[in-house]
Protein backbone atom coordinates (compact mmCIF):
# COMPACT_ATOMS: atom_id res chain seq x y z
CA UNK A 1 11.17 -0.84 7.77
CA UNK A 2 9.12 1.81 6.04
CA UNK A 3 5.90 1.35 4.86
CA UNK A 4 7.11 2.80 1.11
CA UNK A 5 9.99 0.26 1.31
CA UNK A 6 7.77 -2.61 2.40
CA UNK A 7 5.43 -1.61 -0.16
CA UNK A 8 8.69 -1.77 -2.81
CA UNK A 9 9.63 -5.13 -1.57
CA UNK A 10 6.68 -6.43 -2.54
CA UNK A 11 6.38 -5.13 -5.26
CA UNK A 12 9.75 -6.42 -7.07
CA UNK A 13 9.38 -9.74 -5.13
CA UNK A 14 6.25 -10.79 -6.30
CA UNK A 15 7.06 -9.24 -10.22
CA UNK A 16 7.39 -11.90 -13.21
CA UNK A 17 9.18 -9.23 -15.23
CA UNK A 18 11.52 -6.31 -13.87
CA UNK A 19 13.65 -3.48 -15.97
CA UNK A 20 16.36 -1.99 -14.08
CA UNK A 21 16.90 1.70 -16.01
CA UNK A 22 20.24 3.01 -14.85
CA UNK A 23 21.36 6.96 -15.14
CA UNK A 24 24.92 8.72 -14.21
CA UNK A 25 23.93 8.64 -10.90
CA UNK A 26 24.77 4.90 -10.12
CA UNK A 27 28.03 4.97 -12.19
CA UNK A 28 28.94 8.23 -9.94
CA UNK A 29 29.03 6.26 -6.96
CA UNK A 30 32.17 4.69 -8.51
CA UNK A 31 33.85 7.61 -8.94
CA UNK A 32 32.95 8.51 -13.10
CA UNK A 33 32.02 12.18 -13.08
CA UNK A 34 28.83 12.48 -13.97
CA UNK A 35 28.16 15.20 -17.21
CA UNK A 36 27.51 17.48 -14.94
CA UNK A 37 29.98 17.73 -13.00
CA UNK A 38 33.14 20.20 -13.80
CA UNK A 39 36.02 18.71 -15.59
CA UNK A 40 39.43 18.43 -13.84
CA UNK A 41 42.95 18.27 -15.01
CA UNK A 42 44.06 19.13 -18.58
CA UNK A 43 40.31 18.95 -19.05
CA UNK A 44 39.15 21.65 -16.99
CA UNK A 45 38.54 24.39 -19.81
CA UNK A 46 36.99 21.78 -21.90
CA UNK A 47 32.91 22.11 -22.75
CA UNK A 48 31.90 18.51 -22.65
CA UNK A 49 28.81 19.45 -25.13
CA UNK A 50 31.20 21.18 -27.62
CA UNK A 51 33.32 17.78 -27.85
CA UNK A 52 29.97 15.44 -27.86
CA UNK A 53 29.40 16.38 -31.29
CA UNK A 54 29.96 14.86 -35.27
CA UNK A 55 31.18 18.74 -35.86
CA UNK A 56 33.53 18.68 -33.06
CA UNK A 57 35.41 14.97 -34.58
CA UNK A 58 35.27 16.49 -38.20
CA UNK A 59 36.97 19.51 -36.51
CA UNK A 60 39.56 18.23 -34.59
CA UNK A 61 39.47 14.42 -34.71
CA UNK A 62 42.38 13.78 -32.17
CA UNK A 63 41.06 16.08 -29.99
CA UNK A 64 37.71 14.48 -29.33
CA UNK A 65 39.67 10.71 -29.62
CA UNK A 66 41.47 12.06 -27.04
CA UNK A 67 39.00 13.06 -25.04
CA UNK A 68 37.16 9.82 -25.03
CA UNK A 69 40.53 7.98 -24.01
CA UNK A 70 40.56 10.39 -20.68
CA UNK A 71 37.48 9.04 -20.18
CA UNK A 72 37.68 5.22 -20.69
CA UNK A 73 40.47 5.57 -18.34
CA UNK A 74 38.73 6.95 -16.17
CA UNK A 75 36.59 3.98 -16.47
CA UNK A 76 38.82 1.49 -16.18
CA UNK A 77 40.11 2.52 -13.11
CA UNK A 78 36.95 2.47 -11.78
CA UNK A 79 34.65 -0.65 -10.06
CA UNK A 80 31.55 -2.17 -9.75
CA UNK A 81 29.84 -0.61 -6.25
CA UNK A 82 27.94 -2.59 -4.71
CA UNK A 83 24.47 -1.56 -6.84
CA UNK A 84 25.82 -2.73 -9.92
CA UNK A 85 26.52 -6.14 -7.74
CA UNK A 86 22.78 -6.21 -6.61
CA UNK A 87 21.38 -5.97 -9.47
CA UNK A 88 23.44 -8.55 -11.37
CA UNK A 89 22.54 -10.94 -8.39
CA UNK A 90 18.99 -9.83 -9.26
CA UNK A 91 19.57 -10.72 -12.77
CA UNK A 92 20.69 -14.44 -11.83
CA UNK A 93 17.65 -15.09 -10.35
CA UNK A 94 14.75 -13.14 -11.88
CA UNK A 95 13.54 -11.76 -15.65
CA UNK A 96 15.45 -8.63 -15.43
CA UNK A 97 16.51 -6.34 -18.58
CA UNK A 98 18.68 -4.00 -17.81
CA UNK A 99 18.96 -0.62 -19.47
CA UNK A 100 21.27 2.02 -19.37
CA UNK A 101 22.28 5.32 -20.14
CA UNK A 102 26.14 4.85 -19.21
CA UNK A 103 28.65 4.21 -21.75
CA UNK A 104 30.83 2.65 -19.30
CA UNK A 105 30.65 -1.27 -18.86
CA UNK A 106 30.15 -1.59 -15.15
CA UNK A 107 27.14 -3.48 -15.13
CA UNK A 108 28.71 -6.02 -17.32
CA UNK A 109 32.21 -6.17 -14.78
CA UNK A 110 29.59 -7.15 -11.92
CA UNK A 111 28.43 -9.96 -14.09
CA UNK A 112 25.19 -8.43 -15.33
CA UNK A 113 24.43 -9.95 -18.92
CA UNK A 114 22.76 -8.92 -22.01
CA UNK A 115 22.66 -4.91 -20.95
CA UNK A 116 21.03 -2.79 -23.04
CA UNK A 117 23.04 0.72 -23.53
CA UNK A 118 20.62 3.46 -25.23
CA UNK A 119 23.96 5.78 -25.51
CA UNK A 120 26.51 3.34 -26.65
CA UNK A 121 29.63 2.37 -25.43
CA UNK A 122 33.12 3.66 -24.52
CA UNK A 123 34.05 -0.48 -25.93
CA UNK A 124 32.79 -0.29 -29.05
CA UNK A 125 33.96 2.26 -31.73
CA UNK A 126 32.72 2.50 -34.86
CA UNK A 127 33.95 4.35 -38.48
CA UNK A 128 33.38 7.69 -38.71
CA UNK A 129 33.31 7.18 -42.83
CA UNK A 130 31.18 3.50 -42.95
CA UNK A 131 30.12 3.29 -39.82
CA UNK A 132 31.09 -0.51 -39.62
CA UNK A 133 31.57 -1.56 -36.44
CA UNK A 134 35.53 -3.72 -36.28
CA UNK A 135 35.00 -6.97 -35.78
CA UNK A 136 38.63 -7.21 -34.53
CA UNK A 137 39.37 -4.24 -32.44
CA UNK A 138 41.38 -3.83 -29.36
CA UNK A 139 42.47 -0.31 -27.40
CA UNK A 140 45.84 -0.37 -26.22
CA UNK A 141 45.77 -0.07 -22.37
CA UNK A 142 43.95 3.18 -21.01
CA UNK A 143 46.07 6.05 -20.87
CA UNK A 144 45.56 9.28 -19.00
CA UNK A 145 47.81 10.86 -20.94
CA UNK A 146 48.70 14.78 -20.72
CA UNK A 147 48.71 15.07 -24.15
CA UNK A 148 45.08 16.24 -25.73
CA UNK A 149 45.45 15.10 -29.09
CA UNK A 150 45.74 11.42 -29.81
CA UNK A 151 44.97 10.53 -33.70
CA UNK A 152 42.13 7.80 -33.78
CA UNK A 153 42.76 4.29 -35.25
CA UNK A 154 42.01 3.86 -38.96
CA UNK A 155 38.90 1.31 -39.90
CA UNK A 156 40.52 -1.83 -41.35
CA UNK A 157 37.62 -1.92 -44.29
CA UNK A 158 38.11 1.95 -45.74
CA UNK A 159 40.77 3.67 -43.86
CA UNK A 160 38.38 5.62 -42.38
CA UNK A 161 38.75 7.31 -38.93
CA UNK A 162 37.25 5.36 -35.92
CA UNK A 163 35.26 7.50 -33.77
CA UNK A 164 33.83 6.41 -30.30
CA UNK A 165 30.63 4.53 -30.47
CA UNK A 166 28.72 6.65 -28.36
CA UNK A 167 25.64 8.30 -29.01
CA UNK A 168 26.56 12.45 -29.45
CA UNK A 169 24.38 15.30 -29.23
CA UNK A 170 22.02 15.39 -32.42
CA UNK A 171 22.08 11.81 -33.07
CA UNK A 172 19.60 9.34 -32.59
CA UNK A 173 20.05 6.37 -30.00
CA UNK A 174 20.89 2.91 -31.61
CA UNK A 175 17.97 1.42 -33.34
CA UNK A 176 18.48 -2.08 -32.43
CA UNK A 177 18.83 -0.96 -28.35
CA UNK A 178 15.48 1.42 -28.43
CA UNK A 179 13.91 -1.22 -29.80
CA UNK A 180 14.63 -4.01 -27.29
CA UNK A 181 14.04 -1.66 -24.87
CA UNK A 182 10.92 -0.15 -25.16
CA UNK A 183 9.45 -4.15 -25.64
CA UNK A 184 10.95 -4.83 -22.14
CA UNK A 185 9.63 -1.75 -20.96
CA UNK A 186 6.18 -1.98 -22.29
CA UNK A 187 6.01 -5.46 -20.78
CA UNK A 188 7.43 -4.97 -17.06
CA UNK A 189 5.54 -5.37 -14.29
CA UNK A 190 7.78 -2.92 -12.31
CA UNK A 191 10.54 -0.67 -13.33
CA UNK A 192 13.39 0.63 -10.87
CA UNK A 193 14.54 3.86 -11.84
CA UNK A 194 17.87 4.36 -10.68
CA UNK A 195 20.11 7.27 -10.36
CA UNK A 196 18.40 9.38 -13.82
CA UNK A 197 18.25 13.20 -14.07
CA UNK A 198 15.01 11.96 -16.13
CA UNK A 199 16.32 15.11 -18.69
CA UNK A 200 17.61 13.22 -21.12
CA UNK A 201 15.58 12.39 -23.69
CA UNK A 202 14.46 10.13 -25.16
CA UNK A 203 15.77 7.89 -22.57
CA UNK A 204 13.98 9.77 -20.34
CA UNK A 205 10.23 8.80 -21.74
CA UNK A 206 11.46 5.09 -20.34
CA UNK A 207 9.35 5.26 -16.77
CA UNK A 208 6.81 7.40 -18.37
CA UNK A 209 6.20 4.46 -21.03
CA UNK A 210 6.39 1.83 -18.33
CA UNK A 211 3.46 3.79 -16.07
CA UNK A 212 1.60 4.10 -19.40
CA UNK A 213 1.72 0.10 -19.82
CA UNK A 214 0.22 -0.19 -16.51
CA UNK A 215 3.70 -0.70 -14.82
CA UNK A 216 4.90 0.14 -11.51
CA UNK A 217 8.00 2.46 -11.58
CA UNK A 218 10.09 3.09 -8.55
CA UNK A 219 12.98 5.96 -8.38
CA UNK A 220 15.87 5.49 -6.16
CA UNK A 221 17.40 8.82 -6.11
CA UNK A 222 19.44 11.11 -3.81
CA UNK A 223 16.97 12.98 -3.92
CA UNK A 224 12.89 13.31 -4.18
CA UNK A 225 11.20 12.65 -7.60
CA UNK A 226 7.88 13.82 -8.32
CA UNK A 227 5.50 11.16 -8.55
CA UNK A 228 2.66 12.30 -10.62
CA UNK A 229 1.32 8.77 -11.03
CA UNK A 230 -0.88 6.75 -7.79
CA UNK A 231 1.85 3.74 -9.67
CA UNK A 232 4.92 5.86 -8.94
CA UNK A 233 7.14 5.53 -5.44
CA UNK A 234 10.44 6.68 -4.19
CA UNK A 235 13.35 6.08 -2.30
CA UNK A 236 15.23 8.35 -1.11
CA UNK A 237 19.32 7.66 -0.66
CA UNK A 238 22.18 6.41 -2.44
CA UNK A 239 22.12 3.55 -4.59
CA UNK A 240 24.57 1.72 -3.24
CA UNK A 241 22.43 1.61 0.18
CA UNK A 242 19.42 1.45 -0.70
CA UNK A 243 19.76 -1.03 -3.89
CA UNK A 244 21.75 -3.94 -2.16
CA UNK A 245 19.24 -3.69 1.09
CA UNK A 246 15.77 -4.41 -1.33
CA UNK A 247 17.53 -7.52 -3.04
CA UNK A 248 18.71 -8.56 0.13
CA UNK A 249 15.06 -8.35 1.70
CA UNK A 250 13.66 -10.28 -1.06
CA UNK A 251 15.26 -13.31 -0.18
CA UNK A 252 13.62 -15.33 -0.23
CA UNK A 253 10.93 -13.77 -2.46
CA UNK A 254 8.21 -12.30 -0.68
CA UNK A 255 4.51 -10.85 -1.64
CA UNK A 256 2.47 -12.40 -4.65
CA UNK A 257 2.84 -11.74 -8.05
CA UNK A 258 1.93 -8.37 -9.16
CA UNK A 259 -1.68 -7.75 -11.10
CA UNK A 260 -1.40 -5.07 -13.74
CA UNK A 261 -4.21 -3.01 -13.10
CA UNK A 262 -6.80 -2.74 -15.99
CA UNK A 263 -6.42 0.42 -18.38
């Protein structure tokens, strides 16, 4: 065993409080394209920022409903890998919040509870017009249909157009979410960092706000993350590797609890 993984180990073993910060990279492991990646099928000479917009739905409504119903297929077809499993194990056991940048619910399928999602969710749309959230709402079952343009729902309280409750480009993340997780960030003891471009902001000011607390942060990444901080390590691999192997060497929990060094 390495001496940075050794020196992880420790660290989350002996940590009262944990945040698990999830990007696109752990969801891509299950096969959901990351944003980055080129668009296939009747999708392919689609711009994924041009439909990620308010302008885009006021534009062509059943165009960007459609979209998101590619996607939550997409979704649905997917599973769990076996990060998401580790870290809901992790969350059985220990004071973990988990936050993520996904709009899928994969964390929540591997029994992971009370997730955070800064971006929203691909579950929960919202009215366009009120922006009430239904308190009754079901989707049909997911359809990867070849046709483009599917008219959205109408909100059962105005009539209004449901749109996906995501957060798009020029809008700011979901109050209530920031909120609960920059408290659980600001009171970690150690923060994994897993699969984030670290570009998305303000997400992306998560690990930075954790080292500023006098955190730990560790990045498990395919590949090497500056570490600008003497609190900052990482791991180098896929999630799905390297993820399932720390939980399973902290059992039983090993190293002492974690001092916070003084600002």
């Amino acid at each position: 065993m390495s001496s940075t993984v050794e020196a992880v180990v420790s660290l989350v073993g002996g940590a009262k409080r944990i945040v698990v910060f999830t990007g696109a990279g752990i969801s891509a492991e299950s096969g959901i394209p990351t944003f980055r990646d080129p668009l296939t099928g009747i999708w392919a000479r689609q711009d994924p920022e041009k439909l990620e917009t308010a302008n885009a739905f006021r534009e062509d409504a059943a165009l960007v409903w459609g979209w998101y119903l590619w996607r939550r297929a997409q979704v649905a077809q997917a599973v769990p890998n076996a990060a998401h499993q580790a870290i809901a194990q992790l969350t059985w056991t220990r004071d973990v919040t988990v936050i993520t940048q996904n709009i899928d619910d994969l964390h929540e399928r591997a029994g992971a509870v009370d997730v955070i999602h800064l971006h929203g969710s691909l579950e929960q749309p919202k009215c366009f017009a009120c922006h009430r959230t239904p308190t009754a709402f079901s989707f049909e079952e997911p359809i990867a249909s070849e046709d483009m343009r599917i008219e959205p729902p109408r909100c059962p309280r105005c009539r209004g157009k449901l749109r996906p409750g995501v957060v798009w480009f020029g809008e700011e993340l979901p109050a209530v979410a920031w909120k609960k997780a920059v408290l659980a960030t600001k009171n970690c003891d150690v923060l994994l960092s897993i699969g984030t471009s670290g570009v998305v902001f303000p997400a992306a000011e998560i690990p930075t706000m954790a080292l500023r607390a006098g955190a730990y942060v560790v990045h498990i990444n395919p590949v090497q993350v500056v570490q600008p901080s003497c609190r900052e390590l990482c791991l180098v691999g896929r999630a799905t590797e390297i993820v399932p192997a720390l939980v399973f060497l902290m059992r039983p929990s090993t190293g002492a609890q974690v001092e916070r060094p003084v600002p």
